[in-house]
Protein backbone atom coordinates (compact mmCIF):
# COMPACT_ATOMS: atom_id res chain seq x y z
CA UNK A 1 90.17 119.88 99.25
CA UNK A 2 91.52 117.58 96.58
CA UNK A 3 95.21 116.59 96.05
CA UNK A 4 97.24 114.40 94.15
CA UNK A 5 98.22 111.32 95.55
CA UNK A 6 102.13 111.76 96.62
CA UNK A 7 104.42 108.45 97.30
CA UNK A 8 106.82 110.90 99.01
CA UNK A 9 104.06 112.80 101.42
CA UNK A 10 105.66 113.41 104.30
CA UNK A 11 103.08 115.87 105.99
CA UNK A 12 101.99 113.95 108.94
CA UNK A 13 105.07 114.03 111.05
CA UNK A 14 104.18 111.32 113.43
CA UNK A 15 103.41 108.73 110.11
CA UNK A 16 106.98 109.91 108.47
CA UNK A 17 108.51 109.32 111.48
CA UNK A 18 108.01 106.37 112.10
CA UNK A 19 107.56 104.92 108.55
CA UNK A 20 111.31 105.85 108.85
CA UNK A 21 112.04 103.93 111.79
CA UNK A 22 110.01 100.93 109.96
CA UNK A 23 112.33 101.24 106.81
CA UNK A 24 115.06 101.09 108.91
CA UNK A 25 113.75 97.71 110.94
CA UNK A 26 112.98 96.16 107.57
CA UNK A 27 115.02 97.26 104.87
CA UNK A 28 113.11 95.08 102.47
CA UNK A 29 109.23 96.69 103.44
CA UNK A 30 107.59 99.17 100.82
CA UNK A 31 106.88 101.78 104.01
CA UNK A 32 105.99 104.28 102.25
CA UNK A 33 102.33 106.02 101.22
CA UNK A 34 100.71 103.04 99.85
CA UNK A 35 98.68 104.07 96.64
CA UNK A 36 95.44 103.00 95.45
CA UNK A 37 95.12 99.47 93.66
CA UNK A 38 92.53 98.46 90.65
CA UNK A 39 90.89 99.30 87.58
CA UNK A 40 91.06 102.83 87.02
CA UNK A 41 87.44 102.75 85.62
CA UNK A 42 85.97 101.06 88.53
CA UNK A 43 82.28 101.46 89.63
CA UNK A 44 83.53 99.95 93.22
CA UNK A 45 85.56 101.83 95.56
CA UNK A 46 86.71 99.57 98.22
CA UNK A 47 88.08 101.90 101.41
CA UNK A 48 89.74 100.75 104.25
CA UNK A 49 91.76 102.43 107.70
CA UNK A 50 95.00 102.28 106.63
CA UNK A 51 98.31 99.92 105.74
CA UNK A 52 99.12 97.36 107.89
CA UNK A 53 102.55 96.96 109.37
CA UNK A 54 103.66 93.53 107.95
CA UNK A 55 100.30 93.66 104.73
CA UNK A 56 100.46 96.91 102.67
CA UNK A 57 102.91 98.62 104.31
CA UNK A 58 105.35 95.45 103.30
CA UNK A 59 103.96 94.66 99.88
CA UNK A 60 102.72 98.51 99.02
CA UNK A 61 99.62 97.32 97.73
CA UNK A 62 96.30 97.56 100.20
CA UNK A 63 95.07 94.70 101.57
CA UNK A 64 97.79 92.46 100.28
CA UNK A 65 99.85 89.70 101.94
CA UNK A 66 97.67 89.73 105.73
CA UNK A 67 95.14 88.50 106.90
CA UNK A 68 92.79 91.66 106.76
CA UNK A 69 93.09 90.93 102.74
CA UNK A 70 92.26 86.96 103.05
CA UNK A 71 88.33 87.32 103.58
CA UNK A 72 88.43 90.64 101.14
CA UNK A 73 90.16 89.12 97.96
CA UNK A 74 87.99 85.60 98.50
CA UNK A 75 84.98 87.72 98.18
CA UNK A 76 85.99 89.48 95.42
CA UNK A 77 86.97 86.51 93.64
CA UNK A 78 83.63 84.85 94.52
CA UNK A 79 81.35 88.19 93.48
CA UNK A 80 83.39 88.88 90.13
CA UNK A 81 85.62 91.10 90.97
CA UNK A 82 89.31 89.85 91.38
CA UNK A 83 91.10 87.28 89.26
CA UNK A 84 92.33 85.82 91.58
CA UNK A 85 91.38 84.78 95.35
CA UNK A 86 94.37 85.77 97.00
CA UNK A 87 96.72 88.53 96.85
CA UNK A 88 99.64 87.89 98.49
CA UNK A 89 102.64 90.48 96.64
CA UNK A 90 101.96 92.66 94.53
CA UNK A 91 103.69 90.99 91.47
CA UNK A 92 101.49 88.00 91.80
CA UNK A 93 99.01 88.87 89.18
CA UNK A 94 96.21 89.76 90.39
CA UNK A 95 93.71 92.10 88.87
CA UNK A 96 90.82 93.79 89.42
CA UNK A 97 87.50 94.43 87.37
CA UNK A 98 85.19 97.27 88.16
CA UNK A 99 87.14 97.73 91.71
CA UNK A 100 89.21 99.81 93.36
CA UNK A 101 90.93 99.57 96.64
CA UNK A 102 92.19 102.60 98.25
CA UNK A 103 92.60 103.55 102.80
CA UNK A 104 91.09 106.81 104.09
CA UNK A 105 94.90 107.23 105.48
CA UNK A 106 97.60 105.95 103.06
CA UNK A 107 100.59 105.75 105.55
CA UNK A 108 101.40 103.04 108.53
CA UNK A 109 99.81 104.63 112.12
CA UNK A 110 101.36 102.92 114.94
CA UNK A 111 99.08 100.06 116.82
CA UNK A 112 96.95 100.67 113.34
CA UNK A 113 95.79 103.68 115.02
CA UNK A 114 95.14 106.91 112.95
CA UNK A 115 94.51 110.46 114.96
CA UNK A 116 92.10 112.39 113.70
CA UNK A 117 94.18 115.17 112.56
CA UNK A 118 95.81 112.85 110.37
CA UNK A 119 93.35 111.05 109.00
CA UNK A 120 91.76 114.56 107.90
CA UNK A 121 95.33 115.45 106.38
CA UNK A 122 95.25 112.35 104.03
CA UNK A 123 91.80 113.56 102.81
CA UNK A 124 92.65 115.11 100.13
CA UNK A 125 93.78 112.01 98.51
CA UNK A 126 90.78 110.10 99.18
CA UNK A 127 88.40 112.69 98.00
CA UNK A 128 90.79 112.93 94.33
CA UNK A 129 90.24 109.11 94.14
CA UNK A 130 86.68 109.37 94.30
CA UNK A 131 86.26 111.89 92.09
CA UNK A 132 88.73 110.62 89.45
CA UNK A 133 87.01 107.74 89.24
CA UNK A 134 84.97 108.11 85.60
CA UNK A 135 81.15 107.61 86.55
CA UNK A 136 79.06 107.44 89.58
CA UNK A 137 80.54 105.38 92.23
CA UNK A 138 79.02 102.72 94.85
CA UNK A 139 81.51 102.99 97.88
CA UNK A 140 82.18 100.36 100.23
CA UNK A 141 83.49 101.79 103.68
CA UNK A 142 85.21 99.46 106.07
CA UNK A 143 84.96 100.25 109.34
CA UNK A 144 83.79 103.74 110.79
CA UNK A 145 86.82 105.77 110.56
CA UNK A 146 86.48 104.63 106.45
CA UNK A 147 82.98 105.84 106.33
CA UNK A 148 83.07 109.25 108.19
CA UNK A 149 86.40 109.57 105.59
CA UNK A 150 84.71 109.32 102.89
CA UNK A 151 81.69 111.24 104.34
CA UNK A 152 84.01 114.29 104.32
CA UNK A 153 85.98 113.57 101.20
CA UNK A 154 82.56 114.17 99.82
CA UNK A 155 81.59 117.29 102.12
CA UNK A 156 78.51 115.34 103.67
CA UNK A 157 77.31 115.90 107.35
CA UNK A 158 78.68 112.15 108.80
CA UNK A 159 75.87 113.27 111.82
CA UNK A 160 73.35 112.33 108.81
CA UNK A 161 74.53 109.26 108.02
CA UNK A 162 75.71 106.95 110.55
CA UNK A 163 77.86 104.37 110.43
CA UNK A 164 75.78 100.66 110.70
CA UNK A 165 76.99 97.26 109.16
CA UNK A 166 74.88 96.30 106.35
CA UNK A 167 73.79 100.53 106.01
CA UNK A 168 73.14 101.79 102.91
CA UNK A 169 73.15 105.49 102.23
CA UNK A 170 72.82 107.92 99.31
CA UNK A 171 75.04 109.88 97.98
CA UNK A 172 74.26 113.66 97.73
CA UNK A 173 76.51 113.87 94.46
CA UNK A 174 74.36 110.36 93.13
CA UNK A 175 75.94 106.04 93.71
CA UNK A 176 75.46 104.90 97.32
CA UNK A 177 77.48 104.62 100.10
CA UNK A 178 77.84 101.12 101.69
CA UNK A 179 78.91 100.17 105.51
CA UNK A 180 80.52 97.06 106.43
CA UNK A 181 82.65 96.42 109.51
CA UNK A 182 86.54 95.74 108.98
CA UNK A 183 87.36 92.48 107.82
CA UNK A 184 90.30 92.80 110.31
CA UNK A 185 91.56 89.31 112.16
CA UNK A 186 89.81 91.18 115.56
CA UNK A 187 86.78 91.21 113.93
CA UNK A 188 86.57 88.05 111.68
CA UNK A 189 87.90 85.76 114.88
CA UNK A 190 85.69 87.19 116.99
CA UNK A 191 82.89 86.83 114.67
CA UNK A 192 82.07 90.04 114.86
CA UNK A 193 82.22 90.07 111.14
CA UNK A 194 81.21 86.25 109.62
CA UNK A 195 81.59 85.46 106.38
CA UNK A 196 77.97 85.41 105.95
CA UNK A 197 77.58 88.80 106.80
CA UNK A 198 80.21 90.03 104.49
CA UNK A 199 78.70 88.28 101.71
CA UNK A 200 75.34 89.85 102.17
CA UNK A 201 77.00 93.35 102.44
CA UNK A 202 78.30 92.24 98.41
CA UNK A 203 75.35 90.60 97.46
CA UNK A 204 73.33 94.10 97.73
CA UNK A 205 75.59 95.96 96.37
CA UNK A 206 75.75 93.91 93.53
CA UNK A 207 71.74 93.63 93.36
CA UNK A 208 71.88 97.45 93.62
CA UNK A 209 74.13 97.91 90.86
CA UNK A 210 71.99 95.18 88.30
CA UNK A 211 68.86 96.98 89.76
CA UNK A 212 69.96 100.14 88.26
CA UNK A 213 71.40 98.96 85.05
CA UNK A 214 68.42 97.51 84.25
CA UNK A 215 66.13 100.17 84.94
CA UNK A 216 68.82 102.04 82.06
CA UNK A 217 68.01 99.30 79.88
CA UNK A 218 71.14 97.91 80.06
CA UNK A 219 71.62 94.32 81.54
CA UNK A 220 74.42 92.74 82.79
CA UNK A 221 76.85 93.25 85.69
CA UNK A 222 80.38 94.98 84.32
């Protein structure tokens, strides 16, 4: 089921809770539901777990100001997408072309951990974003929890499409569903997730999206 997107949500009681601790250990943090960021008419949808403590959940825009954001905003700089390659408040100008960057949950879990229940609660916010958006979408899921989100947000079986770095899958409703792992610190010091490999994951879905313009007869990446 859809919903509206609601800065004041406070219907996972474990997230309000302790959002409400946070505000009161950092007066100066956003810690509150942290709401999508980018163009409104994007034909990217960037989603990732959720806010981190001292990134998005300080600066109230996703993947800005830690170091989950550093490897994301250089690549979308690099690929076209970003004006900028760093984001690091979110007065610092940065904008977004044909992107959007949005979490399957919108609120600060403790030890960036998510249950279930509530990261089926916050679905209805993710599945509104991805239906607002104004054409045909090519999502980017980071990280497993991201992709079975938006698997649902979309009512699709995740049992049919499983979640694989570098995976591509089609969307029953038309656009494609990417996989990429998180470009968390964990997994980009660990090498888990290289630059390399993150690159590649853009490259195709930029070769994807040309590869279909053209075959409209219209050329050119937007």
């Amino acid at each position: 089921m859809s919903a509206v997107f609601a800065m004041d949500c406070v219907a996972c009681p474990r997230l309000a809770g302790f959002l409400a601790q946070v505000r009161a250990d950092h007066s100066d943090y956003y810690a509150r539901p942290v709401p999508a960021f980018g163009d409104e008419r994007a034909w990217l949808l960037i989603v990732g777990l959720a806010p981190g403590l001292h990134g998005a959940n300080r600066t109230g825009r996703p993947f800005t100001g830690d170091h989950a954001g550093i490897l994301l905003y250089q690549t979308l700089y690099q690929f076209g997408f970003a004006s900028q390659p760093q984001s690091v408040a979110a007065d610092d100008g940065l904008l977004l072309r044909g992107c959007r960057i949005t979490n399957a949950v919108k609120c600060l879990p403790p030890a960036n951990k998510p249950e279930t229940a509530e990261v089926r609660q916050c679905n209805g916010f993710l599945a509104a974003e991805i239906r607002a958006l104004p054409a045909v979408p090519s999502i980017l899921a980071l990280g497993a929890v991201a992709h079975a989100a938006v698997l649902r947000g979309l009512d699709m079986a995740p049992a049919a499409h499983r979640f694989a770095h570098g995976a591509v899958h089609a969307l029953e409703q038309g656009g494609r569903l990417y996989d990429s792992y998180h470009c968390s610190r964990y997994n980009t010091q660990t090498r888990r997730l290289t630059t390399a490999m993150f690159h590649a994951v853009f490259e195709q879905i930029c070769a994807d999206r040309d590869g279909d313009r053209h075959d409209t007869g219209v050329i050119g990446r937007a």
